[in-house]
N, C-alpha and C. Protein backbone atom coordinates (compact mmCIF):
# COMPACT_ATOMS: atom_id res chain seq x y z
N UNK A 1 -6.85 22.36 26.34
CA UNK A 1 -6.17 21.49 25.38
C UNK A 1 -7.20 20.79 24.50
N UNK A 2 -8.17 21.62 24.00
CA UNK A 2 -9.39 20.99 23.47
C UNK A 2 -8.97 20.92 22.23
N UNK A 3 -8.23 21.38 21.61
CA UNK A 3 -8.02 22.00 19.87
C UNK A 3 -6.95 21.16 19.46
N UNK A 4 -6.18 20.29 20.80
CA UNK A 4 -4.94 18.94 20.64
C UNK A 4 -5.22 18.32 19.50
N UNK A 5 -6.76 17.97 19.57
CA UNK A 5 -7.32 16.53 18.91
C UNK A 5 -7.25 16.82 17.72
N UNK A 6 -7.63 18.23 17.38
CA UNK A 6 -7.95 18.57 16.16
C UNK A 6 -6.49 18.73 15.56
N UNK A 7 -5.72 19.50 16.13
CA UNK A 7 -4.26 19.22 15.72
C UNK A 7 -4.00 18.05 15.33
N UNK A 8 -4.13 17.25 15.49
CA UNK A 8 -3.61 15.56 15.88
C UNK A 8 -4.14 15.13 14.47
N UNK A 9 -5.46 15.29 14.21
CA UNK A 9 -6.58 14.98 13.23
C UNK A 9 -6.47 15.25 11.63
N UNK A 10 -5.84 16.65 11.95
CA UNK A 10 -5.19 17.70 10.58
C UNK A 10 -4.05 17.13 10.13
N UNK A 11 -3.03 16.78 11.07
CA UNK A 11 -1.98 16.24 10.70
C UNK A 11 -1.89 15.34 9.96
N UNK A 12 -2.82 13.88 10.67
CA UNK A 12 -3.02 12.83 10.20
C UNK A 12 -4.07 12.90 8.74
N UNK A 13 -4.97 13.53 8.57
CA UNK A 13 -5.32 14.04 7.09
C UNK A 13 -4.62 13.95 6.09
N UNK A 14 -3.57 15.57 6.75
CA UNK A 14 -2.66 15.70 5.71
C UNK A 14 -1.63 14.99 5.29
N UNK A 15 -0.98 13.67 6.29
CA UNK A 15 0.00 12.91 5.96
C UNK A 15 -0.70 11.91 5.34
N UNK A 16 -2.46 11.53 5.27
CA UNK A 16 -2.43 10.45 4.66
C UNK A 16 -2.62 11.04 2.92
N UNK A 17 -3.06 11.92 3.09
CA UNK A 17 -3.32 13.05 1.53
C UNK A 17 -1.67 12.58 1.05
N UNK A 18 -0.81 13.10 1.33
CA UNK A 18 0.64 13.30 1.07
C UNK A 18 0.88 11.71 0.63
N UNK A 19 0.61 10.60 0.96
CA UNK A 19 0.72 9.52 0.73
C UNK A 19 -0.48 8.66 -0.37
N UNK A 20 -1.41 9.28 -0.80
CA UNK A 20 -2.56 8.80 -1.82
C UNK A 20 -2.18 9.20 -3.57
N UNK A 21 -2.37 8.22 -3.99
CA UNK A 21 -2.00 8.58 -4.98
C UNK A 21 -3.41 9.05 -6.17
N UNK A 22 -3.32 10.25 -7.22
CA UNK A 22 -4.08 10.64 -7.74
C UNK A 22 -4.73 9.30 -8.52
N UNK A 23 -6.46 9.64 -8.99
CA UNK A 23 -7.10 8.85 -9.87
C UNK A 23 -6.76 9.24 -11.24
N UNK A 24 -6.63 7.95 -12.24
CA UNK A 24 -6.52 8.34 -13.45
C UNK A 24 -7.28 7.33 -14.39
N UNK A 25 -7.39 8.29 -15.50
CA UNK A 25 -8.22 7.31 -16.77
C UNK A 25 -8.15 6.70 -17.23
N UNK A 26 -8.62 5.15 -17.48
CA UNK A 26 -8.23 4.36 -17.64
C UNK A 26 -7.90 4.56 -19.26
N UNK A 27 -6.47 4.44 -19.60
CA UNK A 27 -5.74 3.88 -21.12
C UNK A 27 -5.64 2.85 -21.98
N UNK A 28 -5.09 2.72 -22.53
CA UNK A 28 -5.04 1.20 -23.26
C UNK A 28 -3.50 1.03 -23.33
N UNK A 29 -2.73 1.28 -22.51
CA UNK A 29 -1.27 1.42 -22.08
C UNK A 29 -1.48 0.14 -21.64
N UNK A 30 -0.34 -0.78 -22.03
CA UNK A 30 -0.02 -2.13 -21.91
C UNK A 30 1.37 -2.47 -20.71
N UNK A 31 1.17 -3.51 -20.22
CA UNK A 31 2.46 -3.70 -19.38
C UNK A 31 3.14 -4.24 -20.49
N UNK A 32 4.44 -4.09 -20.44
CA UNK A 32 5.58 -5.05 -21.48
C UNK A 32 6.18 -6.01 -21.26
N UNK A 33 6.04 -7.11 -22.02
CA UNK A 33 7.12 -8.47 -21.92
C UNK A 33 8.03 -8.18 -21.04
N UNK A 34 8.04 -9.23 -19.92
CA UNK A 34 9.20 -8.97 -19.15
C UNK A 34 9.10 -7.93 -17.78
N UNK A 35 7.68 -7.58 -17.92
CA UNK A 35 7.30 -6.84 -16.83
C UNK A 35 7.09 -7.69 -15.67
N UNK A 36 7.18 -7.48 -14.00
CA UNK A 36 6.59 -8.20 -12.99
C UNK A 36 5.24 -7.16 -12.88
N UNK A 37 4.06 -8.16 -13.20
CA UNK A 37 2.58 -7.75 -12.93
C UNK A 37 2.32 -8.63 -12.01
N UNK A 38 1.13 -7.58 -11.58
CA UNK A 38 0.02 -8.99 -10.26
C UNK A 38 -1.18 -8.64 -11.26
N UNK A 39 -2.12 -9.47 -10.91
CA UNK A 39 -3.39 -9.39 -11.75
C UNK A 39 -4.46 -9.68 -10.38
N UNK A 40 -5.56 -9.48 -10.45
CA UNK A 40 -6.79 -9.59 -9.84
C UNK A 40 -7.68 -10.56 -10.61
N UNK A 41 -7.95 -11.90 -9.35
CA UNK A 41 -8.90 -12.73 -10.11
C UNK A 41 -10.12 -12.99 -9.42
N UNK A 42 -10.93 -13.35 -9.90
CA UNK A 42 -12.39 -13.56 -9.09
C UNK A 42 -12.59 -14.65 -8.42
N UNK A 43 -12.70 -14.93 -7.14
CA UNK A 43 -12.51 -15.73 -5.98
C UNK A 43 -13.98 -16.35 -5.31
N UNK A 44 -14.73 -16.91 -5.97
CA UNK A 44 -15.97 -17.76 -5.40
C UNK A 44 -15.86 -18.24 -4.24
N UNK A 45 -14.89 -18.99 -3.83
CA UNK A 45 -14.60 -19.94 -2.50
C UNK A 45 -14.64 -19.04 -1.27
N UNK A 46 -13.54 -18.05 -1.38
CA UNK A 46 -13.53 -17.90 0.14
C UNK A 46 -14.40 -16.56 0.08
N UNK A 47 -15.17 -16.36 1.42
CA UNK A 47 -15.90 -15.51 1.42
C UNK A 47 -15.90 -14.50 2.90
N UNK A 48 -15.66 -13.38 2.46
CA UNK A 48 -15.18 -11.74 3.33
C UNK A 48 -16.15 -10.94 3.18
N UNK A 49 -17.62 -10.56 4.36
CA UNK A 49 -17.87 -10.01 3.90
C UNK A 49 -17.89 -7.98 4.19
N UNK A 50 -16.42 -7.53 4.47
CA UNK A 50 -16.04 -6.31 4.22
C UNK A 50 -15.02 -6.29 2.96
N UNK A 51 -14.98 -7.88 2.46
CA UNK A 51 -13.61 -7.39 1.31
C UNK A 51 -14.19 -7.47 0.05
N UNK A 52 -13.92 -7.00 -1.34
CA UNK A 52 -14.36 -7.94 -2.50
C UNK A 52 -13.49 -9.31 -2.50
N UNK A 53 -14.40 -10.58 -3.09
CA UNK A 53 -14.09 -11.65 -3.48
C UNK A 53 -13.15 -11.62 -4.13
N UNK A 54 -11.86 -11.62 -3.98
CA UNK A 54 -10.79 -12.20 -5.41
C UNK A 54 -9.47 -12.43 -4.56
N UNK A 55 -8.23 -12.97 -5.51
CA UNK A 55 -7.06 -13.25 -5.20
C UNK A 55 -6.19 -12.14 -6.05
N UNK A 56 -4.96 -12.20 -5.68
CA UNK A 56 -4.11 -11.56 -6.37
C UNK A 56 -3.07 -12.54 -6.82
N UNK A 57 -2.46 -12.38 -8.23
CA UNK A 57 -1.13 -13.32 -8.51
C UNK A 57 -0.61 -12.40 -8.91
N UNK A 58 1.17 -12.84 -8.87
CA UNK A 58 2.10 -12.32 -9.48
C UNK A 58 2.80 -13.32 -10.32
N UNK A 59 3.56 -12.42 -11.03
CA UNK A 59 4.70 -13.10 -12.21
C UNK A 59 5.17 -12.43 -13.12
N UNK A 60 5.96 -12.75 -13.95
CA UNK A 60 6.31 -11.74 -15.13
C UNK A 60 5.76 -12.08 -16.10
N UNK A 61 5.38 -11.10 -16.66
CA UNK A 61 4.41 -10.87 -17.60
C UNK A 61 5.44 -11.68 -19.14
N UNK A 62 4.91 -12.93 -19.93
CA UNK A 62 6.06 -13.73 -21.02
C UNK A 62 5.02 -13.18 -22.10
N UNK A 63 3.75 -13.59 -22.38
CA UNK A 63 3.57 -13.11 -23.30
C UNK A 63 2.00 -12.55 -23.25
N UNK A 64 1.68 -11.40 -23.99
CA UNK A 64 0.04 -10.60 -24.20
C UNK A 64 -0.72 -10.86 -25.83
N UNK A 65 -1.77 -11.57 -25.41
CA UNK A 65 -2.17 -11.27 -26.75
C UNK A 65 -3.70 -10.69 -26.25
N UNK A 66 -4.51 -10.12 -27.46
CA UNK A 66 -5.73 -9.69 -27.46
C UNK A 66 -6.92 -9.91 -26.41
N UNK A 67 -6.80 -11.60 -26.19
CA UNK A 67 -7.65 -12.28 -25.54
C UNK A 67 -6.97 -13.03 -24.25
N UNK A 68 -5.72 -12.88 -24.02
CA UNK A 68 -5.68 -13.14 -22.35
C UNK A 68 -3.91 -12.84 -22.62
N UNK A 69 -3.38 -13.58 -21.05
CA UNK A 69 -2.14 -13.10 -20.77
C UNK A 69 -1.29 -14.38 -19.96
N UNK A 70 -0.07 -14.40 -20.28
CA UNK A 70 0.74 -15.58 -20.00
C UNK A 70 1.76 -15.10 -18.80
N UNK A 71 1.21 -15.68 -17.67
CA UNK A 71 2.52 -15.19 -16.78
C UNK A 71 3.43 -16.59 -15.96
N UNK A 72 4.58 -16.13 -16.15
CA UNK A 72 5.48 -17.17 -15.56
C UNK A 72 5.40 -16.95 -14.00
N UNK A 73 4.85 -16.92 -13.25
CA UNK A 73 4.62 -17.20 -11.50
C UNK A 73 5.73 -18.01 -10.98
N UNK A 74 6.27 -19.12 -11.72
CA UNK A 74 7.22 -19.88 -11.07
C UNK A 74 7.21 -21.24 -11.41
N UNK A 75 7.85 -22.24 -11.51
CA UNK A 75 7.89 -23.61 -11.81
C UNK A 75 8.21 -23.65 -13.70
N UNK A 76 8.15 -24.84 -13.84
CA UNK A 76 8.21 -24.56 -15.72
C UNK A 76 7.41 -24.40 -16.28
N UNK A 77 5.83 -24.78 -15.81
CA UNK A 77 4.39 -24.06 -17.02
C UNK A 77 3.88 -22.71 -16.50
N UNK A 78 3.93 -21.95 -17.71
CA UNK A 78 3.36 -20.72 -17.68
C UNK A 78 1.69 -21.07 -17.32
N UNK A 79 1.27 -19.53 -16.57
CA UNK A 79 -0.34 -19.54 -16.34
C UNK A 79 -0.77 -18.63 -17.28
N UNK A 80 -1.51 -19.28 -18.38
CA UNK A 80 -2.72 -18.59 -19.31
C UNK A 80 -3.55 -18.19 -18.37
N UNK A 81 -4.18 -16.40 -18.49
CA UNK A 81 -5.43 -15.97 -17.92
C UNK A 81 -6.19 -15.09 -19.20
N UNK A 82 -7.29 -15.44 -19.12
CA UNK A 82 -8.53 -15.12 -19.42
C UNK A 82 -8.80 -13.36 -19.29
N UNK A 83 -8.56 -12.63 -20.50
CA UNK A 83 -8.55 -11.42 -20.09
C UNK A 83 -9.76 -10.88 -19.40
N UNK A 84 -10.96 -11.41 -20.06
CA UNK A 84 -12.25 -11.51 -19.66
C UNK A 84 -12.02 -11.57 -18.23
N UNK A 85 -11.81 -12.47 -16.95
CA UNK A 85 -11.05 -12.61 -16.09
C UNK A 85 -10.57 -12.49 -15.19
N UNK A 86 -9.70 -10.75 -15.40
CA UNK A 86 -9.20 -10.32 -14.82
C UNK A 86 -9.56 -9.04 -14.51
N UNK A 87 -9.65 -8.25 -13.20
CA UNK A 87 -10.72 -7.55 -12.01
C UNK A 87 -9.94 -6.53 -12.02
N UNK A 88 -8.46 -6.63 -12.18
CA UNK A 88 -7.41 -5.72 -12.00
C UNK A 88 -6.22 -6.10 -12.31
N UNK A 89 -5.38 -5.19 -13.15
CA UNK A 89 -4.25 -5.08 -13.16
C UNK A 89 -3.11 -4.07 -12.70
N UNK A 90 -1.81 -4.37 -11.97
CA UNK A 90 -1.14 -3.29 -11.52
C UNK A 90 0.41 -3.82 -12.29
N UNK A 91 1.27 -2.91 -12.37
CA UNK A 91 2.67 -2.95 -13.15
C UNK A 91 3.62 -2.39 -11.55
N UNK A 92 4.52 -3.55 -11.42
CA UNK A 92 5.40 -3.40 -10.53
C UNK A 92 6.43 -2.08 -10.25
N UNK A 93 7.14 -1.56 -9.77
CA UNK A 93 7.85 -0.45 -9.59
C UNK A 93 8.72 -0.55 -9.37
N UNK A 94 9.12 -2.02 -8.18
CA UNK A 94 10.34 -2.78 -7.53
C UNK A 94 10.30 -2.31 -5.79
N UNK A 95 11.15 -2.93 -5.84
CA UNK A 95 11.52 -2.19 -4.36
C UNK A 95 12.41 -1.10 -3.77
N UNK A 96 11.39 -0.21 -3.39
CA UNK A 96 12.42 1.03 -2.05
C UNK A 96 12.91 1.18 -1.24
N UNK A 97 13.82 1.03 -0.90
CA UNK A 97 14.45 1.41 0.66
C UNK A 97 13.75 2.58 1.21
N UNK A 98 14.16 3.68 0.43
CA UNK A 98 13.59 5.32 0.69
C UNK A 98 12.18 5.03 0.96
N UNK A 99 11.54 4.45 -0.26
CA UNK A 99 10.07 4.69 -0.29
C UNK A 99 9.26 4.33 0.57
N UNK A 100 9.78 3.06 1.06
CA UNK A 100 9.55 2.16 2.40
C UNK A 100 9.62 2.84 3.69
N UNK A 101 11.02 3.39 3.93
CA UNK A 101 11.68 4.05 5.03
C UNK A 101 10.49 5.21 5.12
N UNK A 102 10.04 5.85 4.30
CA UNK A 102 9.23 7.18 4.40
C UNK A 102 7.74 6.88 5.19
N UNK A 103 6.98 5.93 4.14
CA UNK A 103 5.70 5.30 4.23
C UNK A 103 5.67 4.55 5.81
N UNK A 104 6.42 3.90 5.86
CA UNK A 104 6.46 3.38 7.05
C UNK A 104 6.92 4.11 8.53
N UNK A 105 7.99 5.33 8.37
CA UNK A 105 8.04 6.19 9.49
C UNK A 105 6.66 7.01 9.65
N UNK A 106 5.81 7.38 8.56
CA UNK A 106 5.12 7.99 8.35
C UNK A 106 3.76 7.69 9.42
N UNK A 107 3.19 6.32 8.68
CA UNK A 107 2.64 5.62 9.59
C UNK A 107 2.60 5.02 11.32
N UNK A 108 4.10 5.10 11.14
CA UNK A 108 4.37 4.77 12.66
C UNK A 108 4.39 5.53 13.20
N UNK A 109 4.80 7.06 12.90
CA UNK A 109 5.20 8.64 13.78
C UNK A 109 3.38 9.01 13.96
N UNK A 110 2.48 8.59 13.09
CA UNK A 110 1.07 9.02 13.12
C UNK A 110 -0.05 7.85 14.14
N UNK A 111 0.63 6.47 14.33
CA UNK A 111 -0.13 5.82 15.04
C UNK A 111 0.35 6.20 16.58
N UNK A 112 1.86 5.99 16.76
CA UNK A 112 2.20 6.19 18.30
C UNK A 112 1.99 7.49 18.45
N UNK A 113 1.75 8.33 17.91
CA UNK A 113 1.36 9.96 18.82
C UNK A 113 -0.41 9.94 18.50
N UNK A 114 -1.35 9.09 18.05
CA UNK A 114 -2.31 8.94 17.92
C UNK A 114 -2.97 8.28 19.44
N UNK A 115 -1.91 7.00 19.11
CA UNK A 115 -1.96 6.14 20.30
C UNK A 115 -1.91 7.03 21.80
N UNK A 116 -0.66 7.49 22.22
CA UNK A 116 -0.20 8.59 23.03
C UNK A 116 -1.69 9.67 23.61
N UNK A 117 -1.66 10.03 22.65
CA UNK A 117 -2.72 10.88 22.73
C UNK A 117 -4.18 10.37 23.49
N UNK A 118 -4.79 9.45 22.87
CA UNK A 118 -5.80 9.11 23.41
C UNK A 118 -5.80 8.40 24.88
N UNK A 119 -4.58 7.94 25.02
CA UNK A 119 -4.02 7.02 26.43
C UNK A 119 -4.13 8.20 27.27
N UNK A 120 -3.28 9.42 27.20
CA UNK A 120 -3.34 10.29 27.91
C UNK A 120 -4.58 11.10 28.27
N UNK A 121 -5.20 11.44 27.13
CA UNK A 121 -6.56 12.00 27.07
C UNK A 121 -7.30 11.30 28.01
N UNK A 122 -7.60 10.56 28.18
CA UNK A 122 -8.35 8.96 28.86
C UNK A 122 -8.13 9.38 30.45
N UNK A 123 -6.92 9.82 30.43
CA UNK A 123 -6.36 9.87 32.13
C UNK A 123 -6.18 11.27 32.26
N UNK A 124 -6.29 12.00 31.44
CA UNK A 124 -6.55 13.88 31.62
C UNK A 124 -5.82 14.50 32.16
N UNK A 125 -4.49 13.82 31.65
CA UNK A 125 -3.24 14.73 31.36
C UNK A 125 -2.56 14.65 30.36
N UNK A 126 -3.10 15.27 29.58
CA UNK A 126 -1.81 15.61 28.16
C UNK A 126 -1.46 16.32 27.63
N UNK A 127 -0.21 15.91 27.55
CA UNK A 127 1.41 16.28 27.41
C UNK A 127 1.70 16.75 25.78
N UNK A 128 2.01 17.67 25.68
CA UNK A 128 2.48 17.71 24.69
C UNK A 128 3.73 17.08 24.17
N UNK A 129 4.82 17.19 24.95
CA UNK A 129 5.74 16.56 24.98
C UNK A 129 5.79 14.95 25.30
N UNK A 130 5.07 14.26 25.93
CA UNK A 130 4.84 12.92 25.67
C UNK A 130 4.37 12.36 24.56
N UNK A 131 3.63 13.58 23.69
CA UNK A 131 2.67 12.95 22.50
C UNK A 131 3.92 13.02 21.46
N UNK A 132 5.17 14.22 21.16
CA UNK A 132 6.18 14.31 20.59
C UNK A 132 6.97 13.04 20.44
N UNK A 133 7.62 12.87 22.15
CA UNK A 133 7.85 11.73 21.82
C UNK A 133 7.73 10.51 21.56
N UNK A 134 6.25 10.32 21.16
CA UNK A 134 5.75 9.49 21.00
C UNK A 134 5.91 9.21 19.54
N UNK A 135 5.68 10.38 18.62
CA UNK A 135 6.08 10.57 17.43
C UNK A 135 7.13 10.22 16.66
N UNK A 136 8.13 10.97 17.28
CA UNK A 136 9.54 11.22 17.26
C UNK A 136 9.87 9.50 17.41
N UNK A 137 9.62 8.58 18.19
CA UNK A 137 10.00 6.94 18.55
C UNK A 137 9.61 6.28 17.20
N UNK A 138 8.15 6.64 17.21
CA UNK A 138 7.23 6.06 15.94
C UNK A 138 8.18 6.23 14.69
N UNK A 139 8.10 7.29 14.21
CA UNK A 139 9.34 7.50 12.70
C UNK A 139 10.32 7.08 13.20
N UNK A 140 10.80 6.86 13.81
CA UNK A 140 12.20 6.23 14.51
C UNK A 140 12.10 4.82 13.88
N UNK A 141 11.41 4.08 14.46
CA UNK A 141 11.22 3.06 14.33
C UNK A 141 10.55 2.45 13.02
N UNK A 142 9.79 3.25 12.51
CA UNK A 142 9.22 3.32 10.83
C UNK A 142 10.27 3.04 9.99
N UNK A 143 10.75 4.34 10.07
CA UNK A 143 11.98 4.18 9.18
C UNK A 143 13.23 2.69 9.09
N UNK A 144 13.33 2.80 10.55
CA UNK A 144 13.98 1.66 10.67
C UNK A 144 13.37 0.31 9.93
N UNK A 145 12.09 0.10 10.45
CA UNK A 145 11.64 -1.00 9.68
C UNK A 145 11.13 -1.04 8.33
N UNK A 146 10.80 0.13 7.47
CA UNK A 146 10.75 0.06 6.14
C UNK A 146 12.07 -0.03 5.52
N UNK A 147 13.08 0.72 6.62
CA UNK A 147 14.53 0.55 5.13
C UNK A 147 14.91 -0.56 5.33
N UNK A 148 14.91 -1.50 6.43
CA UNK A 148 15.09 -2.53 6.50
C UNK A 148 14.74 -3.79 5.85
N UNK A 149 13.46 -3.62 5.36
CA UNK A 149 12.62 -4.47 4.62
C UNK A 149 11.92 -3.94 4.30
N UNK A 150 11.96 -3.67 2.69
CA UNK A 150 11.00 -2.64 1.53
C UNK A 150 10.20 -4.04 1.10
N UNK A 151 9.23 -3.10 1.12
CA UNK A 151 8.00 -3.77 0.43
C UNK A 151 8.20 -3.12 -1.35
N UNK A 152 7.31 -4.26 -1.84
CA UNK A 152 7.63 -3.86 -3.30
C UNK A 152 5.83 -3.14 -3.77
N UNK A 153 6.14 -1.83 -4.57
CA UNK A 153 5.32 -0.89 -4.43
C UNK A 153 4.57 -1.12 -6.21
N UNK A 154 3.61 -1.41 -6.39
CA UNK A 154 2.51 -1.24 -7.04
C UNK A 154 1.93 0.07 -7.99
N UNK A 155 1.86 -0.28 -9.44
CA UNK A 155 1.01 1.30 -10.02
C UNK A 155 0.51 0.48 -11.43
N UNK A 156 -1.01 0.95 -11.00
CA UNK A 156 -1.86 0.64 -12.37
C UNK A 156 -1.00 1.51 -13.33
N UNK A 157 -1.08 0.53 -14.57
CA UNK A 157 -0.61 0.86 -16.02
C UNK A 157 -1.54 2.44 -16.44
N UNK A 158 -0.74 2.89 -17.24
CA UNK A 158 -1.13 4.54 -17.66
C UNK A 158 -1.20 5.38 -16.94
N UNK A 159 0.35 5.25 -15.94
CA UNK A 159 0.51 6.64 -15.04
C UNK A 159 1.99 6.66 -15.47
């Protein structure tokens, strides 16, 4: 059962491939009035050092001009940002049930037969059929908890 792992390994490859989304060139494609954007800002204070420094905000995008961007976040004053500024921008998509339900069975069917696997391996008996259903629970339960509560999904402008 030496070639399990590698099974196990391929799978998980290919489901995270299936879930990455392609690189693209950066455009001069604008989000539009009325869009929900998050932006990327540069974060001095707190300090991570496996993460880059910054925060993320959201809001809808009220108004763009040349030199920065007005987003309503919440309360009655809009936040002016500094285009200069800003590290990153992404344009909202909304929220999926499906998209959620998928991503998230996906993940879960690939950690508990991951999990499974190595528990068993460890004690040098494994099952094929324990690692299944290990799987089989995982998307079970994925699904369940992404359609249940979708996360709201993210895409840089000019795709």
């Amino acid at each position: 059962m030496r070639h399990g792992i590698w099974k196990c390994l391929v799978v998980t490859i290919v489901a995270v491939a299936g879930l990455s989304r392609p690189a693209a060139a950066q455009t001069s494609e604008e989000p539009r009035v009325g869009h929900r954007i998050r932006i990327g800002l540069p974060d001095t204070v707190r300090f991570s050092p496996f993460v880059r420094p910054g925060i993320w905000v959201a809001g809808t995008l009220v108004r763009a001009t040349p030199d920065s961007l007005v987003l309503h976040v919440g309360g009655d004053n809009p936040l002016f940002v500094a285009r200069r500024n800003i590290t990153a921008l992404e344009v909202s998509e909304g929220r999926s049930h499906w998209r959620s339900a998928v991503t998230h069975a996906l993940f879960g069917g690939a950690v508990s037969a991951s999990a499974t696997y190595i528990v068993d391996h460890a004690e040098g008996s494994v099952q094929g059929r324990r690692v299944a259903l290990a799987a089989g629970t995982g998307l079970a339960f994925g699904a369940l908890l992404g359609a249940l509560s979708p996360s709201e999904h993210w895409r840089k402008p000019g795709r």
